[in-house]
C-alpha atoms as a PDB file:
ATOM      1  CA  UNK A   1     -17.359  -4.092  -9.745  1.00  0.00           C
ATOM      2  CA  UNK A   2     -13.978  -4.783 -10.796  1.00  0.00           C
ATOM      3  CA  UNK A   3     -11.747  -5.088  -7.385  1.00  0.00           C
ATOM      4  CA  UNK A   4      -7.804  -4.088  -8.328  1.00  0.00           C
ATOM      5  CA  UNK A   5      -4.742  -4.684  -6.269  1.00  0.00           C
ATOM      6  CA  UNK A   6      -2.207  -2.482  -6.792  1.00  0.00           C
ATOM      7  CA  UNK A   7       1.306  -3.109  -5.231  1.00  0.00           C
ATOM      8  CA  UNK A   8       5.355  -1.936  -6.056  1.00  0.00           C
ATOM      9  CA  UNK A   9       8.307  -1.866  -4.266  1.00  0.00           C
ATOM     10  CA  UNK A  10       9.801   1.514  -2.342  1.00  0.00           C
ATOM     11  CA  UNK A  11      10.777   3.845  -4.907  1.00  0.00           C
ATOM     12  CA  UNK A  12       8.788   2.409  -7.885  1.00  0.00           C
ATOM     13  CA  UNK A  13       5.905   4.981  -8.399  1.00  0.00           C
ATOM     14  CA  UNK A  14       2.947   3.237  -6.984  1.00  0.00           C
ATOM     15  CA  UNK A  15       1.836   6.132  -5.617  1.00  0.00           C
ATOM     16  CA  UNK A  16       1.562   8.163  -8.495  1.00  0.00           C
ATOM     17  CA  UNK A  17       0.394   5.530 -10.546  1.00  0.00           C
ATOM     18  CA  UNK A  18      -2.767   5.361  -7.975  1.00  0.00           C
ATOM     19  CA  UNK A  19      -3.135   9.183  -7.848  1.00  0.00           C
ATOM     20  CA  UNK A  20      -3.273   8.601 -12.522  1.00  0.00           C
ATOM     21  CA  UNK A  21      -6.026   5.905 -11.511  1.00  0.00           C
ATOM     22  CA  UNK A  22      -7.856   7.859  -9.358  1.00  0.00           C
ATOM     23  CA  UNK A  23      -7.661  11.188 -12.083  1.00  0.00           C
ATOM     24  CA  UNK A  24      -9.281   8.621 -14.350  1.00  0.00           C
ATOM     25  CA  UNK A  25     -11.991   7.640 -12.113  1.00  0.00           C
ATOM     26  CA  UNK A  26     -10.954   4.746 -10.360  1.00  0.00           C
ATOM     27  CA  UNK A  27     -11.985   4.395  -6.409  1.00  0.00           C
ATOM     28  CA  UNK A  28      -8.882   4.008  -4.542  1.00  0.00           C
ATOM     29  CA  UNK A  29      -8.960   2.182  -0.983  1.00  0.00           C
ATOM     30  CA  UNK A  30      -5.593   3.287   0.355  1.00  0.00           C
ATOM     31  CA  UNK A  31      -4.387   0.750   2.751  1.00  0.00           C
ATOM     32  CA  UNK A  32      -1.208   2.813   4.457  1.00  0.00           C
ATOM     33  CA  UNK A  33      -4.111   5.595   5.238  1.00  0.00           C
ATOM     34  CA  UNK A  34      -6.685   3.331   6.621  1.00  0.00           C
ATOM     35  CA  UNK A  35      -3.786   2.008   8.623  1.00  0.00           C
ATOM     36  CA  UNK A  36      -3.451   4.989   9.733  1.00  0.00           C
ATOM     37  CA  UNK A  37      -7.445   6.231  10.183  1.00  0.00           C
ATOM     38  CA  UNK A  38      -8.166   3.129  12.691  1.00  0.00           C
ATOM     39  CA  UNK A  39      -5.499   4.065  15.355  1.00  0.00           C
ATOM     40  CA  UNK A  40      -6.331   7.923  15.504  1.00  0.00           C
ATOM     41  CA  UNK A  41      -7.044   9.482  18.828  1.00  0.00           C
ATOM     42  CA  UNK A  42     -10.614   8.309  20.190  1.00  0.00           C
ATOM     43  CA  UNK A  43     -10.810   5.017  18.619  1.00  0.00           C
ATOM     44  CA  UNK A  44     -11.177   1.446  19.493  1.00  0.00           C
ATOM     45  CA  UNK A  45      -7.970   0.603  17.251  1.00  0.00           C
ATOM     46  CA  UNK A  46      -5.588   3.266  19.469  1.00  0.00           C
ATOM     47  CA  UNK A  47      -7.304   1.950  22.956  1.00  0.00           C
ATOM     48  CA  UNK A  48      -6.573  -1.650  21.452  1.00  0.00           C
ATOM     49  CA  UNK A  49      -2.857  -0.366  20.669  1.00  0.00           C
ATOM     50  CA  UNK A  50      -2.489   1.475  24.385  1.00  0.00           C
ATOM     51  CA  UNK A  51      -4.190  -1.669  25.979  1.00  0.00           C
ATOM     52  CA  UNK A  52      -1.538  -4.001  24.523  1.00  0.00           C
ATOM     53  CA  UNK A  53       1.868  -2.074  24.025  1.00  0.00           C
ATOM     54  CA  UNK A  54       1.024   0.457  27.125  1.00  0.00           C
ATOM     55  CA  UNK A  55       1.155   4.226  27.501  1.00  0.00           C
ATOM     56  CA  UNK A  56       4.345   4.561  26.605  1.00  0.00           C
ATOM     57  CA  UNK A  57       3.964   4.126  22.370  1.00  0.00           C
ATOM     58  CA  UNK A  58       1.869   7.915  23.015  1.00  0.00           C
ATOM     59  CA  UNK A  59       2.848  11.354  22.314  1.00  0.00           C
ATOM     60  CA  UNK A  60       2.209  13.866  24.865  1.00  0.00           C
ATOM     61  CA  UNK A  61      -0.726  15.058  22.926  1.00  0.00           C
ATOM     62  CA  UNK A  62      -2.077  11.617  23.234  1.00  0.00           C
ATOM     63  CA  UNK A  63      -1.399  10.474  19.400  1.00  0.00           C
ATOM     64  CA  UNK A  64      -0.123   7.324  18.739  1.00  0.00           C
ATOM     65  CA  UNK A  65       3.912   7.472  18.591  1.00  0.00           C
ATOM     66  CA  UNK A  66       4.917   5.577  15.289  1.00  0.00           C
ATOM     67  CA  UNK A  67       8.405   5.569  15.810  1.00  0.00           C
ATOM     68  CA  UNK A  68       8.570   4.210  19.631  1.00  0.00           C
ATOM     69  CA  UNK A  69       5.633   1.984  18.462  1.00  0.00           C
ATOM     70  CA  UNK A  70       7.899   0.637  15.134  1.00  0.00           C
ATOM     71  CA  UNK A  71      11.001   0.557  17.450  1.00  0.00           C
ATOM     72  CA  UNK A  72       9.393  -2.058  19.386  1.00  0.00           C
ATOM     73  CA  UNK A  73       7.787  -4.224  16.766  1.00  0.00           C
ATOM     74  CA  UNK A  74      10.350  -3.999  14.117  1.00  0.00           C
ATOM     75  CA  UNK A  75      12.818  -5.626  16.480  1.00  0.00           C
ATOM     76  CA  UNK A  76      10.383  -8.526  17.831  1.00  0.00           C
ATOM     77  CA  UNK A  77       8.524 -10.643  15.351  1.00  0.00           C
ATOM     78  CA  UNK A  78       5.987 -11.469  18.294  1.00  0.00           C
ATOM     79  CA  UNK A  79       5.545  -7.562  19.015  1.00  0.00           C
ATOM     80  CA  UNK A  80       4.897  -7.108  15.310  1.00  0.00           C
ATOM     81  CA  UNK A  81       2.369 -10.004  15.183  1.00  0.00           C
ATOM     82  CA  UNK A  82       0.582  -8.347  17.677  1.00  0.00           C
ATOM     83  CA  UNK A  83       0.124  -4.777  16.570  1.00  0.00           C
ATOM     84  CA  UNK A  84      -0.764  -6.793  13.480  1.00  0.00           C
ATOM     85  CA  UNK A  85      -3.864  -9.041  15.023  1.00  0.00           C
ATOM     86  CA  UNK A  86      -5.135  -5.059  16.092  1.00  0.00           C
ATOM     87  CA  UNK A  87      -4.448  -3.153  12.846  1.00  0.00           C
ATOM     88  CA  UNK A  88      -5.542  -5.765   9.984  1.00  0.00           C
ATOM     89  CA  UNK A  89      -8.971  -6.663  11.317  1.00  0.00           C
ATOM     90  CA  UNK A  90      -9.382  -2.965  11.372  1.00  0.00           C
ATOM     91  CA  UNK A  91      -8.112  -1.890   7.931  1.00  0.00           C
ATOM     92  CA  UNK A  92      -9.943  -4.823   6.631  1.00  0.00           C
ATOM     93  CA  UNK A  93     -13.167  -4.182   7.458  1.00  0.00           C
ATOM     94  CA  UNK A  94     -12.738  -0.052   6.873  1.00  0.00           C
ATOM     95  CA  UNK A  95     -11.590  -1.465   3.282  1.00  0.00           C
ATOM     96  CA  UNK A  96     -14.837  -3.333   2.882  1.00  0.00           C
ATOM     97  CA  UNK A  97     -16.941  -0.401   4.051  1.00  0.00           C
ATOM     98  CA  UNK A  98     -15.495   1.807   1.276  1.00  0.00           C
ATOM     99  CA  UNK A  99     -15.379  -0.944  -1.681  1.00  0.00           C
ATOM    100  CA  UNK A 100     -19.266  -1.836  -0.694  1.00  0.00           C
ATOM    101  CA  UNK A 101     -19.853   2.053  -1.339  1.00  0.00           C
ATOM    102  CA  UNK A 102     -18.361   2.445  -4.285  1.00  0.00           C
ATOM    103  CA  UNK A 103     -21.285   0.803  -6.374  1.00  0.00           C
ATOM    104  CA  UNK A 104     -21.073  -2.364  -8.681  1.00  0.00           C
ATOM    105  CA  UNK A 105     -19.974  -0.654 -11.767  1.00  0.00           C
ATOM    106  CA  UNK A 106     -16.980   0.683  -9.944  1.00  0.00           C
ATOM    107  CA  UNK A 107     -13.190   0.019 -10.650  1.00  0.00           C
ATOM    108  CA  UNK A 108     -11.953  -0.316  -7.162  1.00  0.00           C
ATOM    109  CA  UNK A 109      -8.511  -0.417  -6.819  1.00  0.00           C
ATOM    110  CA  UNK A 110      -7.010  -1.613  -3.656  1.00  0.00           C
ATOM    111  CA  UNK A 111      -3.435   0.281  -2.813  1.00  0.00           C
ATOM    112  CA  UNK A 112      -1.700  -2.340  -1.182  1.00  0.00           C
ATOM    113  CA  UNK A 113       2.206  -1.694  -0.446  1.00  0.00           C
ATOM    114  CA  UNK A 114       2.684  -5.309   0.940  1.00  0.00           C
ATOM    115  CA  UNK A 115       0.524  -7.207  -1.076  1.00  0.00           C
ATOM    116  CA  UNK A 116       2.882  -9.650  -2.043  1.00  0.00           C
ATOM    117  CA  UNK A 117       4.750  -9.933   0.936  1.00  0.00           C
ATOM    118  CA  UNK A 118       1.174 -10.931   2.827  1.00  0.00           C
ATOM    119  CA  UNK A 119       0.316 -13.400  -0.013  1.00  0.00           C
ATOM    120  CA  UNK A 120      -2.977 -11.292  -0.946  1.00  0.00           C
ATOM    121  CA  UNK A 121      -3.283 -11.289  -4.614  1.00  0.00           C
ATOM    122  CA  UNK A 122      -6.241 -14.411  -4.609  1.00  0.00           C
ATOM    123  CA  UNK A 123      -8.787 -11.060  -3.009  1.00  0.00           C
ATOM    124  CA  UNK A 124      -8.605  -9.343  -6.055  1.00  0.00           C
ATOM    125  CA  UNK A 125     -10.136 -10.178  -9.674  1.00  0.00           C
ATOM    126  CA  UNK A 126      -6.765  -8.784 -10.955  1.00  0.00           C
ATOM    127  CA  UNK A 127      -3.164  -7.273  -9.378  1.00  0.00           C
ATOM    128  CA  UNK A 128      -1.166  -3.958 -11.079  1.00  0.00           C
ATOM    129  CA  UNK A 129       2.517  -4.395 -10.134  1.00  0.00           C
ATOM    130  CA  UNK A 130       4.258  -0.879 -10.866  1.00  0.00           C
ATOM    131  CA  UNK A 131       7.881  -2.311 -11.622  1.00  0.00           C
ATOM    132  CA  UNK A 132      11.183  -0.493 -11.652  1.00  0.00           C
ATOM    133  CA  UNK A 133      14.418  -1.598 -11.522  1.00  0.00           C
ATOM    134  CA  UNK A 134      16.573  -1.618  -8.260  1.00  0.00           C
ATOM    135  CA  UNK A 135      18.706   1.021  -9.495  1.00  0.00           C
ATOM    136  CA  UNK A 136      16.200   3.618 -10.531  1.00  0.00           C
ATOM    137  CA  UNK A 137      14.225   3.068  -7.129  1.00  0.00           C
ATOM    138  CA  UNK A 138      17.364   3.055  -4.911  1.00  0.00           C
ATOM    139  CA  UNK A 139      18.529   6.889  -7.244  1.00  0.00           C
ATOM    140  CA  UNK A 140      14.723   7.736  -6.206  1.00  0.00           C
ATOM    141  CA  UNK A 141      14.750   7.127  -2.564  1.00  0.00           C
ATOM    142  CA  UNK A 142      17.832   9.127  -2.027  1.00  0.00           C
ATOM    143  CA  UNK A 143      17.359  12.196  -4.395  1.00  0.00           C
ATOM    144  CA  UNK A 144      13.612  12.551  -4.123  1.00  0.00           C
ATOM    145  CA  UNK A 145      12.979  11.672  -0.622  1.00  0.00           C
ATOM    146  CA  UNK A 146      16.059  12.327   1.037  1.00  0.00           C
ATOM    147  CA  UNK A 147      17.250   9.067   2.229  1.00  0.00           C
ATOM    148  CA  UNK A 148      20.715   8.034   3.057  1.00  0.00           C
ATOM    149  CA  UNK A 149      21.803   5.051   0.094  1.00  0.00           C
ATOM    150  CA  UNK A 150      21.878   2.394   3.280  1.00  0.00           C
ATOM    151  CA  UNK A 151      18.855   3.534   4.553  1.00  0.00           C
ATOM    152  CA  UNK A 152      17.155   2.966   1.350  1.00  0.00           C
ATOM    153  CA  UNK A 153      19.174  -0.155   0.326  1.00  0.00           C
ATOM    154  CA  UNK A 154      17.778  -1.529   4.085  1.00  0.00           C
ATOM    155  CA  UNK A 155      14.284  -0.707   3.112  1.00  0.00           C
ATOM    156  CA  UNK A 156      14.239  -2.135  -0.249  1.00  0.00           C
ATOM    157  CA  UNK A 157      15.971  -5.194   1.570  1.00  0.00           C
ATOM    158  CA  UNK A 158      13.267  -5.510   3.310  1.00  0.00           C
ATOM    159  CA  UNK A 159      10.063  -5.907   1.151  1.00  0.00           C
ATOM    160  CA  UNK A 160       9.325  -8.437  -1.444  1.00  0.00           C
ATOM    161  CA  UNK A 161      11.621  -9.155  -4.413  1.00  0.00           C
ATOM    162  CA  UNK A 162      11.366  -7.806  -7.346  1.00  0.00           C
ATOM    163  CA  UNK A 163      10.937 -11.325  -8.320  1.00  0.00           C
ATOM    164  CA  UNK A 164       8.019 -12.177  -6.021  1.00  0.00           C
ATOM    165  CA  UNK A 165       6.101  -8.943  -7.024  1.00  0.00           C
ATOM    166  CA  UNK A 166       6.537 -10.114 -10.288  1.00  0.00           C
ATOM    167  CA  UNK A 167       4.994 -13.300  -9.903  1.00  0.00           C
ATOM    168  CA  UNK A 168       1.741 -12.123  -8.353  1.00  0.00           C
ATOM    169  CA  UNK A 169       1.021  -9.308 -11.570  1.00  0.00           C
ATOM    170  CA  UNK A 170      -1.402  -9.638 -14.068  1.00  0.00           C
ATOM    171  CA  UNK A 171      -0.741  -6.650 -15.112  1.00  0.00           C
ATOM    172  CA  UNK A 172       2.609  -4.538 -14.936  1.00  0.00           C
ATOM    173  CA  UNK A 173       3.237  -1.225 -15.545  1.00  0.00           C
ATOM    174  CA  UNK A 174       6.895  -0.258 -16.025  1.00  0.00           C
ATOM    175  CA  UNK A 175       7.670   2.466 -14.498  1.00  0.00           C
ATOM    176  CA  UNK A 176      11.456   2.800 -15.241  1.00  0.00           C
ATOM    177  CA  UNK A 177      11.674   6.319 -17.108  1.00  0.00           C
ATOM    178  CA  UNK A 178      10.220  10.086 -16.523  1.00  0.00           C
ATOM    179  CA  UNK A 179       6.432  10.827 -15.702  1.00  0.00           C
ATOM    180  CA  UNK A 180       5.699  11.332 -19.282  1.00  0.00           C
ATOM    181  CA  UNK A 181       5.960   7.786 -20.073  1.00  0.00           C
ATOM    182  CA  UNK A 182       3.903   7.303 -17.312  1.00  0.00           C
ATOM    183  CA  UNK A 183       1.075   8.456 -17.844  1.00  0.00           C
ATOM    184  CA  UNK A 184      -0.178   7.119 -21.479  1.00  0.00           C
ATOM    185  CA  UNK A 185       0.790   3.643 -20.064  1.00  0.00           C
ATOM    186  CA  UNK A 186      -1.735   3.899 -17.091  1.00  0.00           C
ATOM    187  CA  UNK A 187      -4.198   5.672 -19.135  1.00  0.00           C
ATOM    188  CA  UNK A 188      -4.186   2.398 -21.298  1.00  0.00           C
ATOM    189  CA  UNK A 189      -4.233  -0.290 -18.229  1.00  0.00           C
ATOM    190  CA  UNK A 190      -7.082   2.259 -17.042  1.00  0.00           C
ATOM    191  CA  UNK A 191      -9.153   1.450 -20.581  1.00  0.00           C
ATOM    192  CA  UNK A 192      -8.175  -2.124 -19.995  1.00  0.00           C
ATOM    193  CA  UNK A 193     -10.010  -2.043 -16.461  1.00  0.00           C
ATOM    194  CA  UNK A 194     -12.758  -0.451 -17.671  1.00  0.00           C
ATOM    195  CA  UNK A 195     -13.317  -2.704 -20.238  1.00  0.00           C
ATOM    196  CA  UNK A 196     -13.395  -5.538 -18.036  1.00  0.00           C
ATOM    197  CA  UNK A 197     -15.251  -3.780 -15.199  1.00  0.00           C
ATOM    198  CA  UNK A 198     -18.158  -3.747 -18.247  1.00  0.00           C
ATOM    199  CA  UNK A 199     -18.228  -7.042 -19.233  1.00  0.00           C
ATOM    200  CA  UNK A 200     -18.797  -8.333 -15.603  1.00  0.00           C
END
């Protein structure tokens, strides 16, 4: 098994580079969604949540309230630590559940939007930065998904450097022009992970 961590800033394609992966047969353990999966309604993680933060962070339906909850931890570094000690245990050992069924001749690649920024490059054999410059991310942000330029500019600010990802890469795939440049470059880092998946 070959274990993968992919990372990129806001905006730099990460996404699409793990959906070109996955086309090609990689397993992809998607942090964000496991993130996500552990605090649904009916499980430990949201009771954990409720337990600490209170009824409040629910909707009406009874489903965990992302905004109220990131209005309260994105403004206290304490609050944030906490939903943190809940949530990372959780995704953790849900990422370890899937890797261990994906087999030993797998290439598992680990989708990790804050790898850097939690210093967790030394739990994979190798980490995929998908790089792009600050000006074709911040163009991104605002045409594709709608953003307002200082909204974008904030959460940009607010990650890693470009810099930092940088320095964690083994590999990088630049991801700085249309889709159909792309592709052929993941389809060769995909050979490349192959290969070395084999020879382990």
């Amino acid at each position: 098994m070959l274990k993968v961590g992919l990372t990129g800033g806001i905006g730099a394609g990460k996404s699409e580079v793990s959906r070109l992966l996955s086309s090609h047969g990689a397993v992809i353990v998607d942090s964000d969604r496991i993130a996500r999966e552990v605090v649904e309604p009916g499980t430990p993680g949201l009771a954990a949540v409720v337990a600490e933060f209170g009824p409040g962070v629910l909707t009406p339906e009874g489903t965990l309230d992302r905004p109220k909850l990131g209005a309260i931890v994105f403004a206290d570094p304490d609050r944030l630590a906490a939903l943190n000690a809940i949530v990372h245990p959780l995704v953790r050992a849900r990422s370890a559940e899937l890797e261990a069924a994906a087999g030993t001749a797998a290439v598992v690649v680990h989708d990790v939007p804050l790898l850097a920024e939690n210093g967790l490059a030394p739990l994979y054999d190798l980490v995929v930065v998908v790089d792009a410059s600050t000006d074709t991310r911040l163009d991104r942000l605002v045409r594709l998904r709608g953003m307002a330029p200082e909204e974008a500019r904030a959460r940009m600010a607010a990650q890693a450097s470009r810099e930092e990802r940088l320095a964690v890469a083994d590999v990088v795939i630049d991801n700085d022009g249309p889709l159909e440049t792309l592709e052929p470059r993941v389809t060769a880092v995909w050979e490349d992970l192959r290969r070395r998946a084999d020879q382990d």
